[in-house]
Protein backbone atom coordinates (compact mmCIF):
# COMPACT_ATOMS: atom_id res chain seq x y z
CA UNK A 1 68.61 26.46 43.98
CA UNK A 2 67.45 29.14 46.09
CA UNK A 3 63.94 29.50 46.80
CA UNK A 4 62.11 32.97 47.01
CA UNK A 5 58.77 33.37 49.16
CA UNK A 6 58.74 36.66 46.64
CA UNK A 7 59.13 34.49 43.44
CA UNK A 8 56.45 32.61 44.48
CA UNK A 9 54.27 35.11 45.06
CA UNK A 10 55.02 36.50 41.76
CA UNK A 11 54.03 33.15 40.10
CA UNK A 12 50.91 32.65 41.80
CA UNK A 13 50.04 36.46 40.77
CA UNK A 14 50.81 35.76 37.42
CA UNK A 15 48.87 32.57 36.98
CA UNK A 16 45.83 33.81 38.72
CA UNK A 17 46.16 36.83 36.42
CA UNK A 18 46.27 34.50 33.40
CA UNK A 19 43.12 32.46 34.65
CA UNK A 20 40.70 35.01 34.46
CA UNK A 21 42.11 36.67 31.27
CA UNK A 22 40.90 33.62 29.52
CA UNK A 23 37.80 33.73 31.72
CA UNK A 24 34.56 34.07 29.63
CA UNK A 25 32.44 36.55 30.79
CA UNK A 26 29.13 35.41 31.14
CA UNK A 27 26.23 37.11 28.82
CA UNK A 28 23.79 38.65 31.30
CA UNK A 29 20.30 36.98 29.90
CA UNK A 30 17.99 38.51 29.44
CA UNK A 31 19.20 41.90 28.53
CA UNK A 32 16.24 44.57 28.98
CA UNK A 33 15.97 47.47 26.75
CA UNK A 34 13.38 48.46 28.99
CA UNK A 35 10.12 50.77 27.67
CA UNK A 36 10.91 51.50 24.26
CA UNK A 37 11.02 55.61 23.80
CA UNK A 38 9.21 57.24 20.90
CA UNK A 39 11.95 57.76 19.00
CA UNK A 40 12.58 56.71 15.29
CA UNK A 41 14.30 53.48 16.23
CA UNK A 42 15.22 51.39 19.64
CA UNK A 43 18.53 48.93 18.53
CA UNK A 44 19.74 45.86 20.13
CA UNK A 45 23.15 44.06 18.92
CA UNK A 46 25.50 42.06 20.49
CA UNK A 47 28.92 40.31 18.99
CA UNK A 48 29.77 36.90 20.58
CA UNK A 49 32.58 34.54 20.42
CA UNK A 50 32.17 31.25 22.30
CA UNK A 51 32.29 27.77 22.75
CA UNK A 52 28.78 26.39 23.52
CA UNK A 53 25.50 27.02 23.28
CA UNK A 54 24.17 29.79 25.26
CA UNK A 55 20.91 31.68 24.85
CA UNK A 56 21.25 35.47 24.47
CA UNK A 57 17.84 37.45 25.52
CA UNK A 58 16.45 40.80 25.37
CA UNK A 59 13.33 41.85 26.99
CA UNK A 60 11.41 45.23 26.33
CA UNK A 61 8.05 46.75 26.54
CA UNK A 62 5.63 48.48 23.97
CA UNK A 63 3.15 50.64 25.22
CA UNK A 64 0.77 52.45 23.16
CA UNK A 65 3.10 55.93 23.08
CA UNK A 66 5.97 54.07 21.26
CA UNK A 67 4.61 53.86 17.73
CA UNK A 68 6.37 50.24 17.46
CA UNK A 69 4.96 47.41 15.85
CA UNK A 70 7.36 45.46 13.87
CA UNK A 71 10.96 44.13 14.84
CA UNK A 72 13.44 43.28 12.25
CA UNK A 73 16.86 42.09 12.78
CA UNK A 74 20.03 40.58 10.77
CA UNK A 75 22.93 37.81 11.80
CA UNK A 76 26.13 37.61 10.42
CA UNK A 77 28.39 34.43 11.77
CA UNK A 78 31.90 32.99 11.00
CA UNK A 79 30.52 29.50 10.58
CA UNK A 80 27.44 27.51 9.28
CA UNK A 81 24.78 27.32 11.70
CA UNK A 82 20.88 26.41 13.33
CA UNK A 83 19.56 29.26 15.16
CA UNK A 84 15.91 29.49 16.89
CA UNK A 85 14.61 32.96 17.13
CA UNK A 86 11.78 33.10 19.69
CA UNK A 87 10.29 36.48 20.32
CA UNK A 88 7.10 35.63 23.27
CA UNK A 89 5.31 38.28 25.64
CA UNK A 90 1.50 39.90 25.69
CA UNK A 91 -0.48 38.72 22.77
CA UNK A 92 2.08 37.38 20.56
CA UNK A 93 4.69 34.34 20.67
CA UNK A 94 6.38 32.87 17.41
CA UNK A 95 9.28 31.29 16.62
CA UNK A 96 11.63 31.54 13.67
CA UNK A 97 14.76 29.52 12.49
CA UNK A 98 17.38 30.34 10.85
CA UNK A 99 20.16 28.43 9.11
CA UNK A 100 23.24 30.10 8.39
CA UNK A 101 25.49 30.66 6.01
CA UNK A 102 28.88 31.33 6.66
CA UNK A 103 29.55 35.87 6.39
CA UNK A 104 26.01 36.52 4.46
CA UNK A 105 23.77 37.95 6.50
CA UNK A 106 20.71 36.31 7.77
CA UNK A 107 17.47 38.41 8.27
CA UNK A 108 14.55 37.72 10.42
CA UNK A 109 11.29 39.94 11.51
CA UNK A 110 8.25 39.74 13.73
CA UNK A 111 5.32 42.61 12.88
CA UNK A 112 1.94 43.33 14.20
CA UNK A 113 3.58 43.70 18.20
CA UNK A 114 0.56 44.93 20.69
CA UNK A 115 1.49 46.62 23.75
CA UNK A 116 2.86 44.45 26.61
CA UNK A 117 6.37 43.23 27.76
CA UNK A 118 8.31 40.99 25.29
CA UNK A 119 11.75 38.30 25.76
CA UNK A 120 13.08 37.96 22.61
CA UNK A 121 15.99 34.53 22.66
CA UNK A 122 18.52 33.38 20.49
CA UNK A 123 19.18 29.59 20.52
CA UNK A 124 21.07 26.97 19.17
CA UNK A 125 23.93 28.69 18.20
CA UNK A 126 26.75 26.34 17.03
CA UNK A 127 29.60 25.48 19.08
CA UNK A 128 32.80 27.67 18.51
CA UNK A 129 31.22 30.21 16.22
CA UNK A 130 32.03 33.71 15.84
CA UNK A 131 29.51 36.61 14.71
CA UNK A 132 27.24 39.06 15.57
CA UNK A 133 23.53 40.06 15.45
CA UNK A 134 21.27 42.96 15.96
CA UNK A 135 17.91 43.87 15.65
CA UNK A 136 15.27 47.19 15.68
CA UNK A 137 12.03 47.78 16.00
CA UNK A 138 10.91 49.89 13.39
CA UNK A 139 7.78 52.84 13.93
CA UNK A 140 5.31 52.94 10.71
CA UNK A 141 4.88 56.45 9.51
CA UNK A 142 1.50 57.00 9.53
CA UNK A 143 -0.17 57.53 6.03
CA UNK A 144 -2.28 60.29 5.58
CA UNK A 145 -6.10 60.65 5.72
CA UNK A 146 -7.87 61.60 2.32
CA UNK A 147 -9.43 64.25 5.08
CA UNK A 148 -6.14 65.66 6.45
CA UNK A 149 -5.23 66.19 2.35
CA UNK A 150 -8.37 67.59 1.77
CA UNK A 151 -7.91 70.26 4.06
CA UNK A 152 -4.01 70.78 3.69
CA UNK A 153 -5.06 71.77 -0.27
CA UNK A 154 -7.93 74.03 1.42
CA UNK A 155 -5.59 75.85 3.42
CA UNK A 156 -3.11 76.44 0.51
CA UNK A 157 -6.09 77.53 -1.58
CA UNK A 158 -7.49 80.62 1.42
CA UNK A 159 -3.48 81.74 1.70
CA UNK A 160 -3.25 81.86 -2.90
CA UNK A 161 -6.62 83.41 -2.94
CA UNK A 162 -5.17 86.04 0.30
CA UNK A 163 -1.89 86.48 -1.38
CA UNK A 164 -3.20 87.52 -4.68
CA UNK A 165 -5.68 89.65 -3.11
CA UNK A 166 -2.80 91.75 -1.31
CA UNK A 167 -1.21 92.00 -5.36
CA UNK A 168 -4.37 93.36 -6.36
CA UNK A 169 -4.92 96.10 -3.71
């Protein structure tokens, strides 16, 4: 048998190529969003596969431009299982669970959020489950004031009453 420094070479490439293709990339915790922006809707979401129980964490901040107040989110998983929700920062920190059921989703939802940084963890996940979860924060549309109506029907009333006087003349 002849023996090849370049075989071996080859082989050692190969199985150190192998190794880290089955490598599991580690989850950066926590994740931040950063300062949510003002727009309609900030999303987080991440799809996992794994073996183990890892926590997966996002942290943002709410300031008093945002708008946001609530967070709502869904989960979806491959298998049955017992997940803690913890969502902790300024003047709020409260913790739901959630057990699974195999492809329905699973909702969850925090509301009145004051301004201040926020870590919101996912827990408990079941060993070698498959699935996904995401989660917005969601800006309230402000209602209007009786006052605001009052002088919105006003305003309609001077432009009739100027439009009809330009018919007239």
């Amino acid at each position: 048998m002849h023996f090849n420094l370049r075989h071996l070479a080859a082989a050692a490439a190969l199985a150190a190529a192998s190794s880290s293709a089955l490598a599991v990339e580690a989850f950066p915790t926590p994740i931040s969003l950063g300062t949510l922006g003002t727009s309609a809707a900030a999303v987080f979401a991440q799809a996992f596969s794994f073996n183990g129980a890892p926590t997966y964490s996002f942290s943002f901040t709410l300031d008093s431009s945002t708008g946001f107040s609530d967070l709502a989110g869904a989960l979806r998983f491959a298998d049955p299982v017992d997940l803690t929700i913890n969502l902790a920062g300024a003047s709020f920190s409260g913790t739901t669970t959630v057990a699974g059921s195999p492809y329905i989703p699973n909702v969850f939802s925090f509301s009145s959020l004051a301004d201040g940084n926020y870590v919101i963890s996912f827990t408990g996940l079941s060993t070698s489950s498959a699935g996904s979860f995401g989660g917005g924060f969601v800006q309230a549309t402000p209602v209007p004031e009786p006052e605001s109506m009052a002088l919105v029907l006003a305003g309609l009333g001077v432009a009739g009453t100027l439009l009809r006087r330009r018919k007239t003349v």
